[in-house]
N, C-alpha and C. Protein backbone atom coordinates (compact mmCIF):
# COMPACT_ATOMS: atom_id res chain seq x y z
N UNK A 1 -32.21 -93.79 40.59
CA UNK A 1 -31.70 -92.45 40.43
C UNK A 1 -32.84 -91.45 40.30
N UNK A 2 -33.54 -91.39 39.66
CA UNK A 2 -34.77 -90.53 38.97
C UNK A 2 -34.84 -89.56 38.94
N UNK A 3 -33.57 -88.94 38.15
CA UNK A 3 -33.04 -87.43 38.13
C UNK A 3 -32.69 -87.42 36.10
N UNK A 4 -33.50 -87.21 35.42
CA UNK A 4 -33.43 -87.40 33.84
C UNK A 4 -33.26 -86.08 33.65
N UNK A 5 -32.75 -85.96 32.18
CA UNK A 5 -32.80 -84.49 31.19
C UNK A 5 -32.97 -84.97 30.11
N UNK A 6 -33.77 -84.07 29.49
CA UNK A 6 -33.66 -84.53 27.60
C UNK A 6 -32.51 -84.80 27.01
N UNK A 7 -32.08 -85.42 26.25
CA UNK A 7 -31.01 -85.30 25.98
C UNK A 7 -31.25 -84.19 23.95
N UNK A 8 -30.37 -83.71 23.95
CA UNK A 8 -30.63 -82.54 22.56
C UNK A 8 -29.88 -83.39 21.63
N UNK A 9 -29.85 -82.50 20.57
CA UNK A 9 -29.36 -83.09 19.36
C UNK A 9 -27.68 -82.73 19.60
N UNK A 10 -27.47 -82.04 20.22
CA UNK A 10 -25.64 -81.59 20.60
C UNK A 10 -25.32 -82.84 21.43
N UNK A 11 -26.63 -83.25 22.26
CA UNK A 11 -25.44 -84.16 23.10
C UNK A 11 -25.79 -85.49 22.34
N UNK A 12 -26.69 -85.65 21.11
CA UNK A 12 -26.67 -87.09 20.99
C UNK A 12 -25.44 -86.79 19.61
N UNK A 13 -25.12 -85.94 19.18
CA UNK A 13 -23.62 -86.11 18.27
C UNK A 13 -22.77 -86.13 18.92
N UNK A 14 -22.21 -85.39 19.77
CA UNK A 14 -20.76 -85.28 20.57
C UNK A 14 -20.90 -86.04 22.23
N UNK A 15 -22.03 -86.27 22.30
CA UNK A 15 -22.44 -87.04 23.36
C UNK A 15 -22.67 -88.79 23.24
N UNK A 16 -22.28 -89.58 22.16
CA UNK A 16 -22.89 -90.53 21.63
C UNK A 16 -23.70 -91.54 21.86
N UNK A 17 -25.05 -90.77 22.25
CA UNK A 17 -26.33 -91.57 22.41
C UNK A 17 -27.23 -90.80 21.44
N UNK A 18 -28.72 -91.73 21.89
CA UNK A 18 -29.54 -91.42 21.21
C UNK A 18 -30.26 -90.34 21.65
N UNK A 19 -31.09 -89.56 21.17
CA UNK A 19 -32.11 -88.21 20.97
C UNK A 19 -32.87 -89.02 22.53
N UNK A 20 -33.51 -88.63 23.49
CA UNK A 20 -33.93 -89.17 24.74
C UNK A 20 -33.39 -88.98 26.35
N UNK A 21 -34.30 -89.18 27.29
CA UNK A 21 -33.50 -89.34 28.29
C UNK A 21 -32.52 -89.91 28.65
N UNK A 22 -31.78 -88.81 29.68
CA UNK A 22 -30.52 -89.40 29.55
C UNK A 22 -30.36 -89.19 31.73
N UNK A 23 -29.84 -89.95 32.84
CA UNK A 23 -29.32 -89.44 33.85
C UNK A 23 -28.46 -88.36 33.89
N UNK A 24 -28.92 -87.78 35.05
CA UNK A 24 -28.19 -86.38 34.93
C UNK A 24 -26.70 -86.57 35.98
N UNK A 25 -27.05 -87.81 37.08
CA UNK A 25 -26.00 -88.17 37.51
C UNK A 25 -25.72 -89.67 36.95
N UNK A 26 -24.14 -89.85 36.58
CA UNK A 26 -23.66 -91.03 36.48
C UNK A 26 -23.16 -92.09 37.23
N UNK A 27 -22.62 -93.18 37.57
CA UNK A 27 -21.48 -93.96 38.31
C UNK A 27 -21.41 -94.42 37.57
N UNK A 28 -19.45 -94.26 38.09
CA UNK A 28 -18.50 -94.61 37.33
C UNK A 28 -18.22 -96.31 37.70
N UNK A 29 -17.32 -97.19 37.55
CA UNK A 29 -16.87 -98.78 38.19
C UNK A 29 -16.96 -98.57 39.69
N UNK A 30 -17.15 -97.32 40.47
CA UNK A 30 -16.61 -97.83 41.43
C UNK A 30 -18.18 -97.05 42.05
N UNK A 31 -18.96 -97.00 41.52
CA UNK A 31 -20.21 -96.36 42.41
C UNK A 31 -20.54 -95.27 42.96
N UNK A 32 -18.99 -94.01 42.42
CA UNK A 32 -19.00 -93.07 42.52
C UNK A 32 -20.03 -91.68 41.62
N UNK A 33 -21.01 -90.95 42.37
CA UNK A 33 -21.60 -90.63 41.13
C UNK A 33 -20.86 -89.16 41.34
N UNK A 34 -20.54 -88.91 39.67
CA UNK A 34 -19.91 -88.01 39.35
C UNK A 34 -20.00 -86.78 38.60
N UNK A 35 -21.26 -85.90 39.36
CA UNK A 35 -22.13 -84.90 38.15
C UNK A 35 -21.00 -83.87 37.65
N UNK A 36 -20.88 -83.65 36.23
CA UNK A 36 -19.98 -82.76 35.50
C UNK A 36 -18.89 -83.22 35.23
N UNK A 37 -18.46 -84.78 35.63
CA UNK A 37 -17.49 -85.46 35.11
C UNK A 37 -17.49 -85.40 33.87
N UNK A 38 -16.55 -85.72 33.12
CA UNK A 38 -15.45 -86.13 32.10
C UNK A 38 -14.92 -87.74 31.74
N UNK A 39 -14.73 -88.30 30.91
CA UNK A 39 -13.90 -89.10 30.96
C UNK A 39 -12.69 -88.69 30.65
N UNK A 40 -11.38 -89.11 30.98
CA UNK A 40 -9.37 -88.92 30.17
C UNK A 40 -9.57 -89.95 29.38
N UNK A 41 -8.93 -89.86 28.61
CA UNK A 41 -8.25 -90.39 27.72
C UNK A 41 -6.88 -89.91 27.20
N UNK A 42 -5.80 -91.01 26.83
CA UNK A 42 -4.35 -90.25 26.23
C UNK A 42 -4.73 -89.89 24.87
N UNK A 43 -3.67 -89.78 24.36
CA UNK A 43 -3.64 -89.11 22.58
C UNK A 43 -4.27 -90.38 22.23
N UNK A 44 -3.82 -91.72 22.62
CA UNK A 44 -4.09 -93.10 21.83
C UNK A 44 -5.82 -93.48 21.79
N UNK A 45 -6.15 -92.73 22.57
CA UNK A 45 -7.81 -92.96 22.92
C UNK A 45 -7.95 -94.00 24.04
N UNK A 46 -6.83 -94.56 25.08
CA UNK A 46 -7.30 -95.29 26.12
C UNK A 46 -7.18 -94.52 27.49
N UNK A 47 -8.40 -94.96 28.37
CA UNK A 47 -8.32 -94.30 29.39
C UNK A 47 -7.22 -94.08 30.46
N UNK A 48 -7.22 -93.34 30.95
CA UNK A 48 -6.29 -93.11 32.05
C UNK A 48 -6.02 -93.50 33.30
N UNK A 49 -5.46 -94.77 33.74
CA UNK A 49 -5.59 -94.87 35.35
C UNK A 49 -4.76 -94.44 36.49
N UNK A 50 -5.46 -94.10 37.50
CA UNK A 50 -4.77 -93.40 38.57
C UNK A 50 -3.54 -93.85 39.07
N UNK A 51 -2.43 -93.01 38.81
CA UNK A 51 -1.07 -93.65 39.73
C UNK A 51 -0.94 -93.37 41.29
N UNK A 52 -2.08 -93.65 42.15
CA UNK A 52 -2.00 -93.55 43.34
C UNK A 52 -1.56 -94.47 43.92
N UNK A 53 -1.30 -94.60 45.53
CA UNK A 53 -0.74 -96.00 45.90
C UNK A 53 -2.06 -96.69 45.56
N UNK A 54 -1.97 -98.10 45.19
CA UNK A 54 -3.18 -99.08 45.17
C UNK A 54 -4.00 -98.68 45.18
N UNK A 55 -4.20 -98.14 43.29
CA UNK A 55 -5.62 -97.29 43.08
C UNK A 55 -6.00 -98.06 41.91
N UNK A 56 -4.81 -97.16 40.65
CA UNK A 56 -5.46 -97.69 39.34
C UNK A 56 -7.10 -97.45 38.88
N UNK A 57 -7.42 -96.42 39.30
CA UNK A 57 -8.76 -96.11 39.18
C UNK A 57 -8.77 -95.17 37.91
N UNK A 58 -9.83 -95.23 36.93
CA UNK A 58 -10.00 -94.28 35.85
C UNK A 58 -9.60 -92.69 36.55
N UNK A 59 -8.87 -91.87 36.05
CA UNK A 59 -9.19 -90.53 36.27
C UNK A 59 -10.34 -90.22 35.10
N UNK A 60 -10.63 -88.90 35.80
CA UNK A 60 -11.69 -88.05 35.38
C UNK A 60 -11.18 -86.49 35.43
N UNK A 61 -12.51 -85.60 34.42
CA UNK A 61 -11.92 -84.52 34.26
C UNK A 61 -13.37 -83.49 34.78
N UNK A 62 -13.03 -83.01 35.95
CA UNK A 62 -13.81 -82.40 36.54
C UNK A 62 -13.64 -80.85 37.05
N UNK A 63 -14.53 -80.08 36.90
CA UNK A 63 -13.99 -78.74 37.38
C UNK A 63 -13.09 -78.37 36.85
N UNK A 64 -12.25 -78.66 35.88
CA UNK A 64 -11.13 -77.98 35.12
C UNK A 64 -10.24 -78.58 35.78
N UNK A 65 -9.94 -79.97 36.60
CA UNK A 65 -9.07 -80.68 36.91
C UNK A 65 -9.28 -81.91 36.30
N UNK A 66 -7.87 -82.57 36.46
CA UNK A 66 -7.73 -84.24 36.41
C UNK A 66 -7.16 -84.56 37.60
N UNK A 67 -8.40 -85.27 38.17
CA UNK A 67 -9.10 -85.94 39.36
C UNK A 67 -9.38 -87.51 39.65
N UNK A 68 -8.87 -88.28 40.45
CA UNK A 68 -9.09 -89.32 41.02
C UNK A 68 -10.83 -89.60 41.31
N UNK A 69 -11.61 -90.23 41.28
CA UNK A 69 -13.06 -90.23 42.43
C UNK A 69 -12.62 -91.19 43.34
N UNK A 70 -11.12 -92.18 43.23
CA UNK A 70 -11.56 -93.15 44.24
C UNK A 70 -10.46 -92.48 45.17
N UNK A 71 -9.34 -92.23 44.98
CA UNK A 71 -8.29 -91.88 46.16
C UNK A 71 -8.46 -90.68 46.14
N UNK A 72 -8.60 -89.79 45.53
CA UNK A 72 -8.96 -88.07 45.46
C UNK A 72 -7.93 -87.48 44.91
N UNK A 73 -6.81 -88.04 44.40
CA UNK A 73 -5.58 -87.65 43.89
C UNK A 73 -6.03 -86.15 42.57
N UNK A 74 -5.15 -85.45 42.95
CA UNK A 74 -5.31 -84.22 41.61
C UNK A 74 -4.40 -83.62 41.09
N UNK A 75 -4.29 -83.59 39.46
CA UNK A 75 -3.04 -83.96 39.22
C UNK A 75 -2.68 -82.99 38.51
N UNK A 76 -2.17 -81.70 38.39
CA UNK A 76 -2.05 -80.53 37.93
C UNK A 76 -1.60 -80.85 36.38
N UNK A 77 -2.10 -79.97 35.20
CA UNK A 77 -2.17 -79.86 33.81
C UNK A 77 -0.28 -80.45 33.62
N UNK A 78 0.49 -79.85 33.59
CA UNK A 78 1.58 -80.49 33.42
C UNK A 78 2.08 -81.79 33.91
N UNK A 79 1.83 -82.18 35.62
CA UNK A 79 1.99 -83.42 35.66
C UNK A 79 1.50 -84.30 34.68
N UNK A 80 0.26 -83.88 34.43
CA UNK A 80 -0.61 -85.05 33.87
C UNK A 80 -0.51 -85.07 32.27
N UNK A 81 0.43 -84.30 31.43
CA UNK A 81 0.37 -84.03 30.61
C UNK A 81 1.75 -84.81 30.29
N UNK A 82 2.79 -84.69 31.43
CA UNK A 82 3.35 -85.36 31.32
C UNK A 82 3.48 -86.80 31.50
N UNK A 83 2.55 -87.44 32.56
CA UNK A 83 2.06 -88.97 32.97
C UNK A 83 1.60 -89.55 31.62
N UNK A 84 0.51 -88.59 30.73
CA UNK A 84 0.27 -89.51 29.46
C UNK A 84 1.25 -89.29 28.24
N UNK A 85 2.10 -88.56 28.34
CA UNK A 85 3.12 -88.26 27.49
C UNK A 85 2.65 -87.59 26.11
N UNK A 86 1.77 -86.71 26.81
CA UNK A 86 1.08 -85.85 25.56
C UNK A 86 2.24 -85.29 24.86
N UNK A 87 1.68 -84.99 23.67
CA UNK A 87 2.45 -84.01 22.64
C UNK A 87 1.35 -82.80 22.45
N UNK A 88 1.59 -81.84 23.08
CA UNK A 88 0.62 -80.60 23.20
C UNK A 88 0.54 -79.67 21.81
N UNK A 89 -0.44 -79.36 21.25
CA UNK A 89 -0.13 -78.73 19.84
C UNK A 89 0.66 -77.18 20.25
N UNK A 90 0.51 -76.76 21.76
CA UNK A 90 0.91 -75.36 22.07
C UNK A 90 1.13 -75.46 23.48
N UNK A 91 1.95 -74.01 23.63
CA UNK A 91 2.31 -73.63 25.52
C UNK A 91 1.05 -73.21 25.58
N UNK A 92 -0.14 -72.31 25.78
CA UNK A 92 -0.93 -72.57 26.61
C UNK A 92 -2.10 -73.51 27.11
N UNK A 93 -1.72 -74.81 26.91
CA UNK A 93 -2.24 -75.91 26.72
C UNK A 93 -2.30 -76.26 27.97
N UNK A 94 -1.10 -75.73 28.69
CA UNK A 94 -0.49 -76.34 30.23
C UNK A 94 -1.47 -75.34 31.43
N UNK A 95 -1.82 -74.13 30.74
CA UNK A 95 -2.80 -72.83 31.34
C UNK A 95 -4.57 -73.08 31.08
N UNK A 96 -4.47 -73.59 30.08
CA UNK A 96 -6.09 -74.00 29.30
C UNK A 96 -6.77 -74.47 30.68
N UNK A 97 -8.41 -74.23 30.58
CA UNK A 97 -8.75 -75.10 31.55
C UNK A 97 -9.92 -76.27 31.11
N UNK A 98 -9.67 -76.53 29.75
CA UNK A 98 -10.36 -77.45 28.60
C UNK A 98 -9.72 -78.54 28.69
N UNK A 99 -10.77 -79.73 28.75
CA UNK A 99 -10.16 -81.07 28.51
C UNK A 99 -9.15 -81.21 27.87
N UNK A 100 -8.36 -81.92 27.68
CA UNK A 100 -7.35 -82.32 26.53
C UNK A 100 -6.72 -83.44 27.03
N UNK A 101 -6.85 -84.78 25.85
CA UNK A 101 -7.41 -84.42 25.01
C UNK A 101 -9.08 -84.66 24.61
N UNK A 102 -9.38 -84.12 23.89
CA UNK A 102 -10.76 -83.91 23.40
C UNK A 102 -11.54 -83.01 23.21
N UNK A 103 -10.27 -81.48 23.14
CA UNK A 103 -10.87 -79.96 22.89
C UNK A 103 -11.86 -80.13 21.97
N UNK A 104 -13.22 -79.86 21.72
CA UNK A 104 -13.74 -79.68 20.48
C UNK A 104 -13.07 -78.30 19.54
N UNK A 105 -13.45 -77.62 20.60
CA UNK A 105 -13.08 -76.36 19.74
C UNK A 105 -11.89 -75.46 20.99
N UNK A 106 -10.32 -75.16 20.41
CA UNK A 106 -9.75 -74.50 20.98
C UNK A 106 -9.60 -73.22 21.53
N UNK A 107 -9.56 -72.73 22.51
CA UNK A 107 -9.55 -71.58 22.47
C UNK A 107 -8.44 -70.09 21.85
N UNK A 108 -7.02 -71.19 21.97
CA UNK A 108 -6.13 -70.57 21.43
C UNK A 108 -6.04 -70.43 19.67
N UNK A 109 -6.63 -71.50 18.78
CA UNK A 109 -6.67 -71.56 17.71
C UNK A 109 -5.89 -73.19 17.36
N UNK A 110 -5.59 -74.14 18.13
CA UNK A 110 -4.63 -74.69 17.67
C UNK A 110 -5.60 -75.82 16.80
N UNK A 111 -4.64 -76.79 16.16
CA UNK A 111 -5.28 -77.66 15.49
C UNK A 111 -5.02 -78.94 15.81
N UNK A 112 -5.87 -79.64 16.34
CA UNK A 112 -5.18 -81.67 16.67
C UNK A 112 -6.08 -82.46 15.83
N UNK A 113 -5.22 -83.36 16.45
CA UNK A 113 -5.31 -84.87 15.36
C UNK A 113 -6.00 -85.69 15.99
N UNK A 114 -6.85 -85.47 16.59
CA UNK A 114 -8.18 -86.59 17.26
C UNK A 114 -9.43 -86.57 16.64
């Protein structure tokens, strides 16, 4: 790869590694590299896999979408909100263009349980 960044003290707390270099591009299982990716996760903390035909591939949260890397599937805030059977703390949750879940900090004010 030989594309590094420091990694800071923000990304080794909410980032969970250590103080050091870190790749600036990743791959994911499938060899996809995915700069500005995300991981999903549901409310339960397990990842999310793609309901494409014969995919089952992790989604990801990219560009303010939830995104396939292997079939390209994209799955608009309500579908997908409904696929993991979120319980949203609020309506503009479905408008937000912030992960969820895993807002650190909301923009609307709301409060969750992660």
């Amino acid at each position: 790869m030989g594309l590094f960044k420091k990694r800071d003290e923000y990304d080794a707390i909410y980032g969970g590694g250590p103080v050091g270099d870190i790749p600036v591009y990743a791959e994911d299982d499938y060899g996809f590299n995915l700069p500005g990716c995300d991981e999903v996760y549901d409310e339960d903390g397990y990842s999310v896999p793609c309901d494409g035909y014969n995919c089952n591939a992790k989604v990801k949260f990219h560009n303010g979408r939830y995104e396939c890397p292997k079939c390209g599937k994209v799955f608009d805030r309500a579908d997908f909100f409904a696929y993991i059977g979120a319980n949203l703390p609020g309506p503009e949750c479905v408008t937000c263009n912030n992960l969820y879940p895993g807002c650190i900090v909301c923009p609307y004010g709301y409060e969750t349980d992660y």
